[in-house]
Each structure stands twice: as C-alpha cells, then as structure tokens.
PDB file of N, CA and C in Angstrom:
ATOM      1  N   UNK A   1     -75.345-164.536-101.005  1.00  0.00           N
ATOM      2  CA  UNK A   1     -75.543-165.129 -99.708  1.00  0.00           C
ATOM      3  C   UNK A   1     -74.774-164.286 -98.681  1.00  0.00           C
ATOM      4  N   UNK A   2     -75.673-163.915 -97.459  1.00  0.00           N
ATOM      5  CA  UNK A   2     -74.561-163.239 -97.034  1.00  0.00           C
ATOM      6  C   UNK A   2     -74.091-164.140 -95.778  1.00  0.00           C
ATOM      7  N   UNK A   3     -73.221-163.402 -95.100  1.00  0.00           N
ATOM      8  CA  UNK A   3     -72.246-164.267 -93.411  1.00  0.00           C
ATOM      9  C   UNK A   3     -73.453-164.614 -93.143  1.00  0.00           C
ATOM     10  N   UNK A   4     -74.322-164.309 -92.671  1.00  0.00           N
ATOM     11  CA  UNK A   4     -74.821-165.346 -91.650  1.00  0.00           C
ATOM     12  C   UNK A   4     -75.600-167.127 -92.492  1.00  0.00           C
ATOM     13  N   UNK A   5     -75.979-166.272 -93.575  1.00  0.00           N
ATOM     14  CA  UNK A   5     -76.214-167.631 -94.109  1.00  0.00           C
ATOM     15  C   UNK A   5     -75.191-168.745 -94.099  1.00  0.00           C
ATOM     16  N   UNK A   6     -74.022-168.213 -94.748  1.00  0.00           N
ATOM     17  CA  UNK A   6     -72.704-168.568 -94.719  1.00  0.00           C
ATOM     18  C   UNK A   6     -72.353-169.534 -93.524  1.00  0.00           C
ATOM     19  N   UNK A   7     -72.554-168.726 -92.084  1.00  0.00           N
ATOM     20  CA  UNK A   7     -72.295-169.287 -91.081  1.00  0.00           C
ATOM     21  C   UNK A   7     -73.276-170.232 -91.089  1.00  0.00           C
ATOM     22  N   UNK A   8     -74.959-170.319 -90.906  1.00  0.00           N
ATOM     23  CA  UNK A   8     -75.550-171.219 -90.677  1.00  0.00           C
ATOM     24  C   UNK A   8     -75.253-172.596 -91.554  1.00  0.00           C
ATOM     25  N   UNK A   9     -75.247-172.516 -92.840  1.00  0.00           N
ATOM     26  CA  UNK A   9     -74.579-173.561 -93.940  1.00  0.00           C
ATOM     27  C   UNK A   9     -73.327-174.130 -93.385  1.00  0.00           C
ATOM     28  N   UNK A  10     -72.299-173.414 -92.481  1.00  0.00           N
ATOM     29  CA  UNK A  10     -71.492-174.300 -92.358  1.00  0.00           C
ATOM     30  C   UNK A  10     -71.500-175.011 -91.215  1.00  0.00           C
ATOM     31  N   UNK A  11     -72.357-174.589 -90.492  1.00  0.00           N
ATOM     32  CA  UNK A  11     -72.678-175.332 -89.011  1.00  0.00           C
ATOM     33  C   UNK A  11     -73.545-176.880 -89.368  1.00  0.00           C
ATOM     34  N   UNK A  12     -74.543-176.396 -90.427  1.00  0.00           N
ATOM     35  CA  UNK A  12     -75.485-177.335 -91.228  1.00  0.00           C
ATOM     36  C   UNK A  12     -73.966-178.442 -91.382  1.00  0.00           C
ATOM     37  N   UNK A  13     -73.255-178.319 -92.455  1.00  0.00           N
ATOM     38  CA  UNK A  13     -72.187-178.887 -93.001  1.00  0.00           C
ATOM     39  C   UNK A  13     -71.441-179.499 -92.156  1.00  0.00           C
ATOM     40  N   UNK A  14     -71.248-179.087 -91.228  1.00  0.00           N
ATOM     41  CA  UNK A  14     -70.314-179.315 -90.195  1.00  0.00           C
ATOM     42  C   UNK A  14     -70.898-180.798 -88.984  1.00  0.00           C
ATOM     43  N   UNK A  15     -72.476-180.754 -89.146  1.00  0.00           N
ATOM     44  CA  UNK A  15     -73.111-181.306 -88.157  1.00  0.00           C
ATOM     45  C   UNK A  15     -73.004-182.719 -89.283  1.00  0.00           C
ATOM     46  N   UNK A  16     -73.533-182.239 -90.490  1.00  0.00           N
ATOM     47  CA  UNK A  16     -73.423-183.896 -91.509  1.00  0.00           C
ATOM     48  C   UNK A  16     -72.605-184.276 -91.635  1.00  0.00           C
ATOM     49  N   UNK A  17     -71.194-183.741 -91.402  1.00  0.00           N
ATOM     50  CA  UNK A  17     -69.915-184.852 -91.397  1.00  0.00           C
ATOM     51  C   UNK A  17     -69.408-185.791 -90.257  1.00  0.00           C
ATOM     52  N   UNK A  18     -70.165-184.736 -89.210  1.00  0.00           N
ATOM     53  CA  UNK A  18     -69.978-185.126 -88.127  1.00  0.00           C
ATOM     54  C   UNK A  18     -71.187-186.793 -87.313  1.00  0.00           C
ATOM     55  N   UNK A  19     -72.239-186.851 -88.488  1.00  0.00           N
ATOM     56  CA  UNK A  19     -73.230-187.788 -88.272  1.00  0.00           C
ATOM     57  C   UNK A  19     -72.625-188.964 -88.651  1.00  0.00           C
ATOM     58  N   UNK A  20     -72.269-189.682 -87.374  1.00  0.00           N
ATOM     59  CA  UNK A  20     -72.303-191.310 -87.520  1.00  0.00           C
ATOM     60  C   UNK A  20     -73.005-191.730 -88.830  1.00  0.00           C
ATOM     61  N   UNK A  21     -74.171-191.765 -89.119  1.00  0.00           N
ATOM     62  CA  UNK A  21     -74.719-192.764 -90.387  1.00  0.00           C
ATOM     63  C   UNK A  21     -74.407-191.976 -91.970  1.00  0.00           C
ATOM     64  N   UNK A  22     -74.185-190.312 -91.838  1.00  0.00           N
ATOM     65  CA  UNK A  22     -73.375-190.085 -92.761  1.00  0.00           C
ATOM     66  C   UNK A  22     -72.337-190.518 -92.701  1.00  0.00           C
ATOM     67  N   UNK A  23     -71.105-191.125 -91.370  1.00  0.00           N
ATOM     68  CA  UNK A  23     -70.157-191.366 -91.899  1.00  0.00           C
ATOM     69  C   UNK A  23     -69.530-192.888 -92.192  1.00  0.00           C
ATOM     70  N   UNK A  24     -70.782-192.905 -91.802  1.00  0.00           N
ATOM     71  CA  UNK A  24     -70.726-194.942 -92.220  1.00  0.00           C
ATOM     72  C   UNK A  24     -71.501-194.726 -93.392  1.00  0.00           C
ATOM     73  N   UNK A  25     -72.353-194.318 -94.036  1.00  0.00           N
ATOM     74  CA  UNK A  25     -72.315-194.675 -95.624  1.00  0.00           C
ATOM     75  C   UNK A  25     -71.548-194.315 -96.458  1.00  0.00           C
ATOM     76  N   UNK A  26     -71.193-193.215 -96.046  1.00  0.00           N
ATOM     77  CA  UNK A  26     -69.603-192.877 -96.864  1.00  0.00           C
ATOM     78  C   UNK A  26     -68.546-194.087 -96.757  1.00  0.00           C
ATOM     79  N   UNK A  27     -68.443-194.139 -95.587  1.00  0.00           N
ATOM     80  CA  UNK A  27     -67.212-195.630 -95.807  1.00  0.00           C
ATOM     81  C   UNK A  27     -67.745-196.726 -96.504  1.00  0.00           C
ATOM     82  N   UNK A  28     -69.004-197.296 -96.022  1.00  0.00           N
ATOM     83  CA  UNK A  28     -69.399-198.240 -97.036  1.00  0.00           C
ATOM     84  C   UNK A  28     -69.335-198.185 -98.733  1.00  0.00           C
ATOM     85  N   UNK A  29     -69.907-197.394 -98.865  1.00  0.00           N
ATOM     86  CA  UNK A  29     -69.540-196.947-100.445  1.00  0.00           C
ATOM     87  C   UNK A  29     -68.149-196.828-101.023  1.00  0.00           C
ATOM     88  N   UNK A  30     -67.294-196.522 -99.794  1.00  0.00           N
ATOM     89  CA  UNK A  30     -66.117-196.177-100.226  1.00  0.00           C
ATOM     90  C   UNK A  30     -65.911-197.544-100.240  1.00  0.00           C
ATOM     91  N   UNK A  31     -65.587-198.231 -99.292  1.00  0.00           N
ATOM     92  CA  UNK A  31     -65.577-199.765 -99.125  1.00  0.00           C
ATOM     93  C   UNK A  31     -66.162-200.274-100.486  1.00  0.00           C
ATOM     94  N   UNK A  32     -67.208-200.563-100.986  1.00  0.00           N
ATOM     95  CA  UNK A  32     -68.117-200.952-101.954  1.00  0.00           C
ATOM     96  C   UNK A  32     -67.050-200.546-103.502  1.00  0.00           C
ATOM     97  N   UNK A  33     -66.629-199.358-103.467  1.00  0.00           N
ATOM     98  CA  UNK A  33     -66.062-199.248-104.544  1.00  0.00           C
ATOM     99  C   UNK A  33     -64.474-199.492-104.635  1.00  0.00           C
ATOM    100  N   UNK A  34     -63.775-199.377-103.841  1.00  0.00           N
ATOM    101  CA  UNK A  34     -62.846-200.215-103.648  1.00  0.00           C
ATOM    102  C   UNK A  34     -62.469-201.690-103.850  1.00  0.00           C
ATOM    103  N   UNK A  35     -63.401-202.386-103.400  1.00  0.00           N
ATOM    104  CA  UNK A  35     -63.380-204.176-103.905  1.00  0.00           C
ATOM    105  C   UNK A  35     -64.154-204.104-104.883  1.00  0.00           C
ATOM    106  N   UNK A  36     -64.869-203.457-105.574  1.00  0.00           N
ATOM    107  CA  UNK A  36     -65.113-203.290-107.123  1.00  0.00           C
ATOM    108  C   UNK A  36     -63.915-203.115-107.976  1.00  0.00           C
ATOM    109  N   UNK A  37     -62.906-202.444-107.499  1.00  0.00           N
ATOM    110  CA  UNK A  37     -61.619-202.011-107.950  1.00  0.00           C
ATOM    111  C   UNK A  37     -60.873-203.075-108.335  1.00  0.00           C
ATOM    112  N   UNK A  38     -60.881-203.835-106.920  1.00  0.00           N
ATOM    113  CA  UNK A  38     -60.125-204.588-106.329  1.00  0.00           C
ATOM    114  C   UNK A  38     -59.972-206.070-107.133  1.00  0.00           C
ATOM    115  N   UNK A  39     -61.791-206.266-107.190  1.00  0.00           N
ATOM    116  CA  UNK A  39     -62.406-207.762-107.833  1.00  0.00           C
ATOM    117  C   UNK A  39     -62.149-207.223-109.146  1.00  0.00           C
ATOM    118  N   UNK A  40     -62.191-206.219-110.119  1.00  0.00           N
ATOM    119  CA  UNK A  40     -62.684-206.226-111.071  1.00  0.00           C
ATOM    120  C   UNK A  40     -60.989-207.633-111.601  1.00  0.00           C
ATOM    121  N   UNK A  41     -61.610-207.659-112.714  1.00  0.00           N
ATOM    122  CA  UNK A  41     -60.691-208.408-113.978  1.00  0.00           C
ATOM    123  C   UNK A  41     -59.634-207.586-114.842  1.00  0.00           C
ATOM    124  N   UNK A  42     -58.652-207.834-115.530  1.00  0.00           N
ATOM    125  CA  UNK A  42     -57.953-207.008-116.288  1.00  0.00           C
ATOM    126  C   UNK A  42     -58.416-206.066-117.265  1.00  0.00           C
ATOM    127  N   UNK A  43     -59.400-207.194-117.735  1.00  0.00           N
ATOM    128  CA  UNK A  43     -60.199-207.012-118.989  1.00  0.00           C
ATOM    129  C   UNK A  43     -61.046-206.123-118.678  1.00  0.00           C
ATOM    130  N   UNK A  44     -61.526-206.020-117.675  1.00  0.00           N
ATOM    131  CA  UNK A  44     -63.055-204.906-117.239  1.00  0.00           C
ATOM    132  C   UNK A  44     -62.525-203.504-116.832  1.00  0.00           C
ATOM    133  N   UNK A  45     -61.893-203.085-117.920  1.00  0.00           N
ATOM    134  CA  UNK A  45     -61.931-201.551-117.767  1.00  0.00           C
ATOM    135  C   UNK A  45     -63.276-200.838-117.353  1.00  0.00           C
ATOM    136  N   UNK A  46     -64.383-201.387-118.176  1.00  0.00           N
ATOM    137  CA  UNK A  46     -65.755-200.545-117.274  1.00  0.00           C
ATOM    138  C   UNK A  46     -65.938-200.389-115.973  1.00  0.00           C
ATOM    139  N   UNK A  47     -65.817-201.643-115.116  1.00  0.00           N
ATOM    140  CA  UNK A  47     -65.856-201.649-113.827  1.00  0.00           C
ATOM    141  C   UNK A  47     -64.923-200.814-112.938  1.00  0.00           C
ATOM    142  N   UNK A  48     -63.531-200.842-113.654  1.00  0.00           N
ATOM    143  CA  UNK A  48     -62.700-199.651-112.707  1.00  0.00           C
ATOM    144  C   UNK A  48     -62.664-198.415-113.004  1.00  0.00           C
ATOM    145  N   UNK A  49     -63.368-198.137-114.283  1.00  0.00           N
ATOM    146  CA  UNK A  49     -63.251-196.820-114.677  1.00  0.00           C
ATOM    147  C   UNK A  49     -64.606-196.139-113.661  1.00  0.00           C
ATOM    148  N   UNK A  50     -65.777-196.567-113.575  1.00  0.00           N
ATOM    149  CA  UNK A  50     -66.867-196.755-112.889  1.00  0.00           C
ATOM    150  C   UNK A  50     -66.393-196.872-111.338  1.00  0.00           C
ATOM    151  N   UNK A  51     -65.698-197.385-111.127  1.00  0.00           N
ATOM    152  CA  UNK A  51     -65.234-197.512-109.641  1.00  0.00           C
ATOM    153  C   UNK A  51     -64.378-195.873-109.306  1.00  0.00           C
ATOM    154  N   UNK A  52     -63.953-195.474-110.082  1.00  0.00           N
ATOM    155  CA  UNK A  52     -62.852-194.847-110.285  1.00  0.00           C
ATOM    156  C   UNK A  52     -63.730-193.393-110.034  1.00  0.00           C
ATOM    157  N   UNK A  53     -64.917-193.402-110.473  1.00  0.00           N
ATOM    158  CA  UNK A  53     -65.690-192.081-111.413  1.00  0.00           C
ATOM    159  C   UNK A  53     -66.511-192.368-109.767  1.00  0.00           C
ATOM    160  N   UNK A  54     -67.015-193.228-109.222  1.00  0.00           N
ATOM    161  CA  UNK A  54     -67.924-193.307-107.876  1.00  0.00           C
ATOM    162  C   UNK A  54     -67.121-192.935-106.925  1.00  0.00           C
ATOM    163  N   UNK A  55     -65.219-193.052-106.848  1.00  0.00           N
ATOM    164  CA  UNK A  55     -64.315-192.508-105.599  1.00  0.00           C
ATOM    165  C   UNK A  55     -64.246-191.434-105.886  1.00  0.00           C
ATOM    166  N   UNK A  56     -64.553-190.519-106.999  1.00  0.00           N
ATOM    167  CA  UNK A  56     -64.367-189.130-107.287  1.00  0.00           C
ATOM    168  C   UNK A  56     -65.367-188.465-106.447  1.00  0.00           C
ATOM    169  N   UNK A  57     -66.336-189.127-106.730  1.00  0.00           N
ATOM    170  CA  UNK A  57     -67.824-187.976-106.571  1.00  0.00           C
ATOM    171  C   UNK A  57     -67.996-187.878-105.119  1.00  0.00           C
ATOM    172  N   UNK A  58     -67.480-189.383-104.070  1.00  0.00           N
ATOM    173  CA  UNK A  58     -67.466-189.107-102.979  1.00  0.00           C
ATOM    174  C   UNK A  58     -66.297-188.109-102.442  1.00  0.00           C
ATOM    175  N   UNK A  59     -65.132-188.178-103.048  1.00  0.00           N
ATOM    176  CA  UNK A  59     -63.984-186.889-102.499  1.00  0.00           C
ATOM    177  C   UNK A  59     -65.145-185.447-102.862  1.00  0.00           C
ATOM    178  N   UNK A  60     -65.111-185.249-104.045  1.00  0.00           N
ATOM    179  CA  UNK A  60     -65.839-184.050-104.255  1.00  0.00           C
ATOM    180  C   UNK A  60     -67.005-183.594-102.754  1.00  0.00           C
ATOM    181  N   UNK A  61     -67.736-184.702-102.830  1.00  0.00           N
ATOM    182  CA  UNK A  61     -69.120-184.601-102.041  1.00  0.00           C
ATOM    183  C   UNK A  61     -67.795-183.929-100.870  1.00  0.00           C
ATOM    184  N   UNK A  62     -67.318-184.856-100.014  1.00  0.00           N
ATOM    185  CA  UNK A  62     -66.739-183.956 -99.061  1.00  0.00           C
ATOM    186  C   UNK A  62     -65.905-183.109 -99.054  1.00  0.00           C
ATOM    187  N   UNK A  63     -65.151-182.890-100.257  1.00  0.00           N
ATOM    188  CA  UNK A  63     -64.383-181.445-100.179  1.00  0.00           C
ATOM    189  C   UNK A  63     -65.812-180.346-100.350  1.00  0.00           C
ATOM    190  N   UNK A  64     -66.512-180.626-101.477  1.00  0.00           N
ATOM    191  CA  UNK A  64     -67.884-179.219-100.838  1.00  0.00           C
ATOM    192  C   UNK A  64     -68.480-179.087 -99.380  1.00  0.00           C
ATOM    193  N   UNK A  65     -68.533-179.992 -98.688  1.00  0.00           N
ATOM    194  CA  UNK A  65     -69.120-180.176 -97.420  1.00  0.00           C
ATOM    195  C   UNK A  65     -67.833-179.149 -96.777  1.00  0.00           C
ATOM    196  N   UNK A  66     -66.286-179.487 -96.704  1.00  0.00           N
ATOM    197  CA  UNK A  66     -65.289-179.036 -95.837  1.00  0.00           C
ATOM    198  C   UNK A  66     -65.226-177.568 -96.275  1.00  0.00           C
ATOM    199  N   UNK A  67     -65.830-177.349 -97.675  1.00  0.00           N
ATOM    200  CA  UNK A  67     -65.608-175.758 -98.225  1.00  0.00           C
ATOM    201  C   UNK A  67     -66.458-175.187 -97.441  1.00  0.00           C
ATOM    202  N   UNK A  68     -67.628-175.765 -97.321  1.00  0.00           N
ATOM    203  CA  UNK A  68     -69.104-175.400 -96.581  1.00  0.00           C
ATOM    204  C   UNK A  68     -68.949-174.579 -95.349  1.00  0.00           C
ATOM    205  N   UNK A  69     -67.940-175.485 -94.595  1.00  0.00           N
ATOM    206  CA  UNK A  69     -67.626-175.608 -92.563  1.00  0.00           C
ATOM    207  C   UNK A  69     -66.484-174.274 -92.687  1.00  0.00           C
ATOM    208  N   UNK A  70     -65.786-174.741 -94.264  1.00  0.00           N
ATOM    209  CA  UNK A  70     -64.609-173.489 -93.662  1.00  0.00           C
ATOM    210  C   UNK A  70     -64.937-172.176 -94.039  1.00  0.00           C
ATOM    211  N   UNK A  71     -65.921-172.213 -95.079  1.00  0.00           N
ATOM    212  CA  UNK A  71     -66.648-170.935 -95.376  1.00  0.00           C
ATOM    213  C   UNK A  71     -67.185-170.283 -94.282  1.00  0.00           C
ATOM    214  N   UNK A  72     -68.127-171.196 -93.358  1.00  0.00           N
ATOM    215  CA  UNK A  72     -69.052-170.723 -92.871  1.00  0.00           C
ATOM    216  C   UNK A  72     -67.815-170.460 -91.406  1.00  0.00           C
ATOM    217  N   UNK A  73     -67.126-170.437 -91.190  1.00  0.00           N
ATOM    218  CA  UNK A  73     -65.965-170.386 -90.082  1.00  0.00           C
ATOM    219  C   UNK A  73     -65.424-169.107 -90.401  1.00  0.00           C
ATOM    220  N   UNK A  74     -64.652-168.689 -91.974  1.00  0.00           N
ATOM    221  CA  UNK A  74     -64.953-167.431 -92.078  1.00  0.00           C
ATOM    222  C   UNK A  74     -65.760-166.389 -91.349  1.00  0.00           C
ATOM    223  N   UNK A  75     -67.051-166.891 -92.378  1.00  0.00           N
ATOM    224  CA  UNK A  75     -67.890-165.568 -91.890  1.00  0.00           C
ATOM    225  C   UNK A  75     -68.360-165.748 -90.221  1.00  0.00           C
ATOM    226  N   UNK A  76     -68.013-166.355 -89.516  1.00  0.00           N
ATOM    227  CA  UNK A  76     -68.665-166.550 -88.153  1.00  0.00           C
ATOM    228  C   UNK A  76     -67.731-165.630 -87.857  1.00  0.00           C
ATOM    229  N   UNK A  77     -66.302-165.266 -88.115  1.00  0.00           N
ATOM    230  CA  UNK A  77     -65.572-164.233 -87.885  1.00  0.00           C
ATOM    231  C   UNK A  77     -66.212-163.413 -87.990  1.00  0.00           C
ATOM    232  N   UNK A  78     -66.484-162.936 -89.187  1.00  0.00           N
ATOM    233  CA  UNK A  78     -67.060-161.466 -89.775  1.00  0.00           C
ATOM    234  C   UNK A  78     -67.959-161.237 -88.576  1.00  0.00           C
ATOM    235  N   UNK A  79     -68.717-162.120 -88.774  1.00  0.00           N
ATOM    236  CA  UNK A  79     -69.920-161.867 -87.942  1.00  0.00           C
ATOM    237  C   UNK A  79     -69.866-161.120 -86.981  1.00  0.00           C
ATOM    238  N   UNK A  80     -68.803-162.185 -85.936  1.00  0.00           N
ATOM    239  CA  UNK A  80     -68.290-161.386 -84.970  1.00  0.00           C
ATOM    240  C   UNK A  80     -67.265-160.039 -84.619  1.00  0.00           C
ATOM    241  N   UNK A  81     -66.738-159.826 -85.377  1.00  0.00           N
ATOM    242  CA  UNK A  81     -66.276-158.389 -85.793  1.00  0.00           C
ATOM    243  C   UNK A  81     -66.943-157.457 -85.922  1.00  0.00           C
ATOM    244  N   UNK A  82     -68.156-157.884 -86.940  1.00  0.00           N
ATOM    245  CA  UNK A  82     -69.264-157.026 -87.371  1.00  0.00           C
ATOM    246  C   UNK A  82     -70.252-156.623 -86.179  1.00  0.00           C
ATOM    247  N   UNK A  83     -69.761-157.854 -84.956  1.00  0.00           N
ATOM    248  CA  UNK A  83     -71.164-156.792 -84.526  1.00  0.00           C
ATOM    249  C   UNK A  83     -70.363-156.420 -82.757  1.00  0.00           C
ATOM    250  N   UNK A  84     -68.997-156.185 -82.870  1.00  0.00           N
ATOM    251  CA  UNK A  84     -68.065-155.668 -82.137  1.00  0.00           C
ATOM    252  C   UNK A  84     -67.835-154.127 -82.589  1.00  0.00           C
ATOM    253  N   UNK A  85     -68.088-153.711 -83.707  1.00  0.00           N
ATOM    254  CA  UNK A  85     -67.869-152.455 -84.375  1.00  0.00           C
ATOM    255  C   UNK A  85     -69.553-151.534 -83.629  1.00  0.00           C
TER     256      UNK A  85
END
C-alpha cells in the first residue's frame, strides 16, 4: 500500500470515529456489555467471560481504526515532503 492510500485510509478512519452513530453504537454495546458484566451471577462464568471477549473486540476495533488515522498522518507527511522535493 503505498502513502497515499495510507493517507486516504486514515482520513476514511478518522471520519468513522468521528461519526455520531458510530459513536453511539460503540457506547451502547459497550454499555450492553458492561451490565451483562454487571447482572451476570457468580455462577455464570459464561456470561462474563462472553462479556469480557465482546469488551475486547470493541478496544481492538478502535485501536485498528486509531492505527488507521495515525498511519495515515504519517504518510500525509511523506506525502508532503515528497512532493516539496
């Protein structure tokens, strides 16, 4: 992939974190799995382990999204270097 893709992907990235209804389903879910946490019982290891495994995937989801913005922030440098030369 080169910079400019780079750059466009992180502008892409940058605009979906920045979307209101991306960032209200993220909280909801986050919300959602939290009082799953919260309600579960002593006994229901499934439910928090499951709760546990659904707060992962949303950190992940946005640490790739923030790799995305800072990648593409990088190469918007390059870019611009590159076409200063």
């Amino acid at each position: 992939m080169d910079s400019q893709d780079k750059f466009n992907r992180g502008k892409t990235a940058q605009r979906l974190m920045d979307d209101p209804i991306i960032q209200s389903a993220l909280a909801d879910l986050e919300g959602m799995y939290i009082n799953d946490w919260k309600t579960s019982t002593v006994d229901d290891v499934v439910k928090r382990e499951r709760a546990f495994a659904s707060m992962s995937v949303l950190h992940d989801f946005r640490a790739a999204l923030q790799s995305y913005v800072d990648t593409g922030k990088i190469a918007g440098k390059q870019i611009g270097r590159d076409s200063k030369m």
